[in-house]
C-alpha atoms as a PDB file:
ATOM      1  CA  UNK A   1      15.033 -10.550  -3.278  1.00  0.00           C
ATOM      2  CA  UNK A   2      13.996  -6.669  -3.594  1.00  0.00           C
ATOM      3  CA  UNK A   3      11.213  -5.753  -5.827  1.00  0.00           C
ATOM      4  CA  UNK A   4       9.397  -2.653  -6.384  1.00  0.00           C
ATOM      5  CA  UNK A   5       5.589  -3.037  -7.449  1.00  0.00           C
ATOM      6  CA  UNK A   6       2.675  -1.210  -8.841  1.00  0.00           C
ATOM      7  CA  UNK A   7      -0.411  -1.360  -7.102  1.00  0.00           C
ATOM      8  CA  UNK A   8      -3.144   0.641  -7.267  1.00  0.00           C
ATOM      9  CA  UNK A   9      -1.484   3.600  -9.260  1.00  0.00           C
ATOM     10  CA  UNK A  10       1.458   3.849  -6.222  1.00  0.00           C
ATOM     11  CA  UNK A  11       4.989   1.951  -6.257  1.00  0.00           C
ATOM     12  CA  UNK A  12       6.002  -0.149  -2.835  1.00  0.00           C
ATOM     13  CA  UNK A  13       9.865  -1.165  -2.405  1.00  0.00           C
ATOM     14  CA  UNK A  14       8.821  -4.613  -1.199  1.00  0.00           C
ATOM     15  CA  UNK A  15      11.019  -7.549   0.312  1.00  0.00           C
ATOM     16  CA  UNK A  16       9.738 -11.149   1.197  1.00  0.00           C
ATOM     17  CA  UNK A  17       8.186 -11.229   4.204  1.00  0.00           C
ATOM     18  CA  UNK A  18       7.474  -7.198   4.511  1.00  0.00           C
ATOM     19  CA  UNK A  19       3.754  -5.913   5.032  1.00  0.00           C
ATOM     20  CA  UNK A  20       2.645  -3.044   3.071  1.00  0.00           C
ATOM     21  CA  UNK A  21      -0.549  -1.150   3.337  1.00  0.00           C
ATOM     22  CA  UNK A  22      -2.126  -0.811  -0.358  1.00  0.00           C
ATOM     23  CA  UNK A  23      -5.558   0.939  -1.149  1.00  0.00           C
ATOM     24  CA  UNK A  24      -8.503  -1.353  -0.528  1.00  0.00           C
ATOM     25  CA  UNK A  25      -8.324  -3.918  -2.790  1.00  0.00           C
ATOM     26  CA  UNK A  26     -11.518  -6.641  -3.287  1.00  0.00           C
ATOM     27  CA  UNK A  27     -10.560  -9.460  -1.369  1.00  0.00           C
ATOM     28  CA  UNK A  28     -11.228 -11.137   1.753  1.00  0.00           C
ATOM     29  CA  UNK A  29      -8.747 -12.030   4.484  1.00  0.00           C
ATOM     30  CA  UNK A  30      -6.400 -14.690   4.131  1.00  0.00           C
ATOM     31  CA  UNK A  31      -6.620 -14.461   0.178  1.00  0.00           C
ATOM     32  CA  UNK A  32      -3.666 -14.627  -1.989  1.00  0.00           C
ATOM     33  CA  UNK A  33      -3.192 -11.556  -4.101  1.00  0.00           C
ATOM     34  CA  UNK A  34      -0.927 -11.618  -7.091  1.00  0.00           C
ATOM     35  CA  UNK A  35       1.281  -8.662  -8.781  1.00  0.00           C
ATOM     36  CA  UNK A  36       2.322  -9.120 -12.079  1.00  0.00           C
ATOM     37  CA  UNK A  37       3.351  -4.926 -12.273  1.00  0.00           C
ATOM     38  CA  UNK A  38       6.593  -5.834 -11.471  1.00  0.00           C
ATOM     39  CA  UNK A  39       8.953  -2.580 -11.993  1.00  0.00           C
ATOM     40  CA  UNK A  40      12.117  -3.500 -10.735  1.00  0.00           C
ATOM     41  CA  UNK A  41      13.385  -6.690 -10.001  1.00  0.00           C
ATOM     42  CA  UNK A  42      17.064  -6.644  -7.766  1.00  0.00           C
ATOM     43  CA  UNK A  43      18.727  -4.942 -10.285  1.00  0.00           C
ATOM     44  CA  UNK A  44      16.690  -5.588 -13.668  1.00  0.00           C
ATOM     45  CA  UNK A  45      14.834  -2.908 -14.505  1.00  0.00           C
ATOM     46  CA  UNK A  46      12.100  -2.949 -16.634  1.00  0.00           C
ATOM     47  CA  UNK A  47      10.749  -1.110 -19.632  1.00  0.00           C
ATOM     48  CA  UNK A  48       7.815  -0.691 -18.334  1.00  0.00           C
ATOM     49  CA  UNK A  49       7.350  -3.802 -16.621  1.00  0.00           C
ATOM     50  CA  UNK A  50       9.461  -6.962 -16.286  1.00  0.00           C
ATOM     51  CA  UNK A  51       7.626  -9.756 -17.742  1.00  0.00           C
ATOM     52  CA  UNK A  52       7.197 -13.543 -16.027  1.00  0.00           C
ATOM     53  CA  UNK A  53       8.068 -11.991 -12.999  1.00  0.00           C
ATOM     54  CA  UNK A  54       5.349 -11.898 -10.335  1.00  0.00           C
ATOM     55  CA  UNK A  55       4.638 -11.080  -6.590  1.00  0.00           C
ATOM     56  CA  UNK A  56       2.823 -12.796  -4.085  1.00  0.00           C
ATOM     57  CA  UNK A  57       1.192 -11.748  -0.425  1.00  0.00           C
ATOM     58  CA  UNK A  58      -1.275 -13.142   1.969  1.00  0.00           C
ATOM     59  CA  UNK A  59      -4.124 -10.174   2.455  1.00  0.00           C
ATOM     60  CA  UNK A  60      -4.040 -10.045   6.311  1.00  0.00           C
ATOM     61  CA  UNK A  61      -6.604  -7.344   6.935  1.00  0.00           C
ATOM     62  CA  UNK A  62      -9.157  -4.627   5.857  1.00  0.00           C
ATOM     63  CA  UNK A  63      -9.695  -1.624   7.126  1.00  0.00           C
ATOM     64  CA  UNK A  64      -9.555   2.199   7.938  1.00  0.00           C
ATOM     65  CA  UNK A  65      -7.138   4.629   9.441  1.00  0.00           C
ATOM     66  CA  UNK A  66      -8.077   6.566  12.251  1.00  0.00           C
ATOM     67  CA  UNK A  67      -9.584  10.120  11.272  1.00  0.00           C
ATOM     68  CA  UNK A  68      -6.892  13.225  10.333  1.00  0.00           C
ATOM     69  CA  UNK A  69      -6.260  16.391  12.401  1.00  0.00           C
ATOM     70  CA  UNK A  70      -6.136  19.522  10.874  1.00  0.00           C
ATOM     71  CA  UNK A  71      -5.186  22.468  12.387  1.00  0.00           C
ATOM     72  CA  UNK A  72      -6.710  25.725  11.382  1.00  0.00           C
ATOM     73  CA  UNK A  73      -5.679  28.880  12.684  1.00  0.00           C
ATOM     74  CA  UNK A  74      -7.574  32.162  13.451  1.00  0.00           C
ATOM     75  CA  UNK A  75      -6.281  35.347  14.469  1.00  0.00           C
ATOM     76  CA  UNK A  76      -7.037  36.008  18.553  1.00  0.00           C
ATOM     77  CA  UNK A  77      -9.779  32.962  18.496  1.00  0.00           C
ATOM     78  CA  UNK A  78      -8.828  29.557  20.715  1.00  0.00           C
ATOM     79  CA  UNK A  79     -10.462  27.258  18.359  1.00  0.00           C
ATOM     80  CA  UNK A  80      -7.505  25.716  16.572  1.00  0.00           C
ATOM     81  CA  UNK A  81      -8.052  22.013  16.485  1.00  0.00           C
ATOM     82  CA  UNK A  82     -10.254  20.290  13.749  1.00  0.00           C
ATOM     83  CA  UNK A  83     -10.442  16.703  13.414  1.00  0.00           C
ATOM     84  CA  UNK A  84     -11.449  15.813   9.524  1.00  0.00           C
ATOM     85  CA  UNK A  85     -13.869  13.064   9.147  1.00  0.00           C
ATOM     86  CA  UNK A  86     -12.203  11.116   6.325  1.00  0.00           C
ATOM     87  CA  UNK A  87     -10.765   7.707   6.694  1.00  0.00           C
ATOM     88  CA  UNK A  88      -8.751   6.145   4.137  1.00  0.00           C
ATOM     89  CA  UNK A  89      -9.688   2.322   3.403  1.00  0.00           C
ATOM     90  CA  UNK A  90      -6.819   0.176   3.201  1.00  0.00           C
ATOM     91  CA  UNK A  91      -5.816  -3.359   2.934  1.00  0.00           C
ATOM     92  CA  UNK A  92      -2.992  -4.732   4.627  1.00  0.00           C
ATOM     93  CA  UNK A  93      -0.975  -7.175   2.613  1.00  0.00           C
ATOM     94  CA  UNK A  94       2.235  -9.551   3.734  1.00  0.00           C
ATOM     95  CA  UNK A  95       4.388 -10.315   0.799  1.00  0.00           C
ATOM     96  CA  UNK A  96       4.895 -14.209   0.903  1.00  0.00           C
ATOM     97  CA  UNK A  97       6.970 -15.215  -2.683  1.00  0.00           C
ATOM     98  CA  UNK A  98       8.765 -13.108  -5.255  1.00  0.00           C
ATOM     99  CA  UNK A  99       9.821 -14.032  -8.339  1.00  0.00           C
END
């Protein structure tokens, strides 16, 4: 079964079994998260959402991604490299049931 879901204001084409990287949600590991904005079910399409249909996953970890670089360039000067100090929290989630 193919789904696409709504977390966190983004959609994720989902399958059973995939793992998707959603912003940090508040869980701990090994929670079960459920999804009931369900967009897109197979080939049902909802209007907005499909309703009884749900998605679970098994939150596997928390975290952040390693820090961005940014290249900046000025004219005739060797200083082009910047690394940014943000870091995006995520949570990792593997999808476990659908339907």
């Amino acid at each position: 079964m193919n789904a696409v879901v709504k977390v966190g204001g983004k959609q994720y084409y989902v399958t059973e079994g995939s793992e998707i990287y959603v912003e940090k949600l508040d869980c701990a590991q090994g929670d079960v998260v459920t999804f009931d904005q369900v967009l897109m079910l197979d080939k049902k399409i909802g209007n907005p959402y499909l309703t009884g249909v749900t998605v679970q996953g098994e939150v596997l970890k928390n975290g952040k991604n390693k820090k961005i670089k940014v290249f900046k360039y000025k004219c005739k000067d060797r200083s082009n490299r910047v690394t940014q100090g943000h870091r995006q929290p995520y949570t990792k989630i593997k999808i476990t049931k659908i339907g």
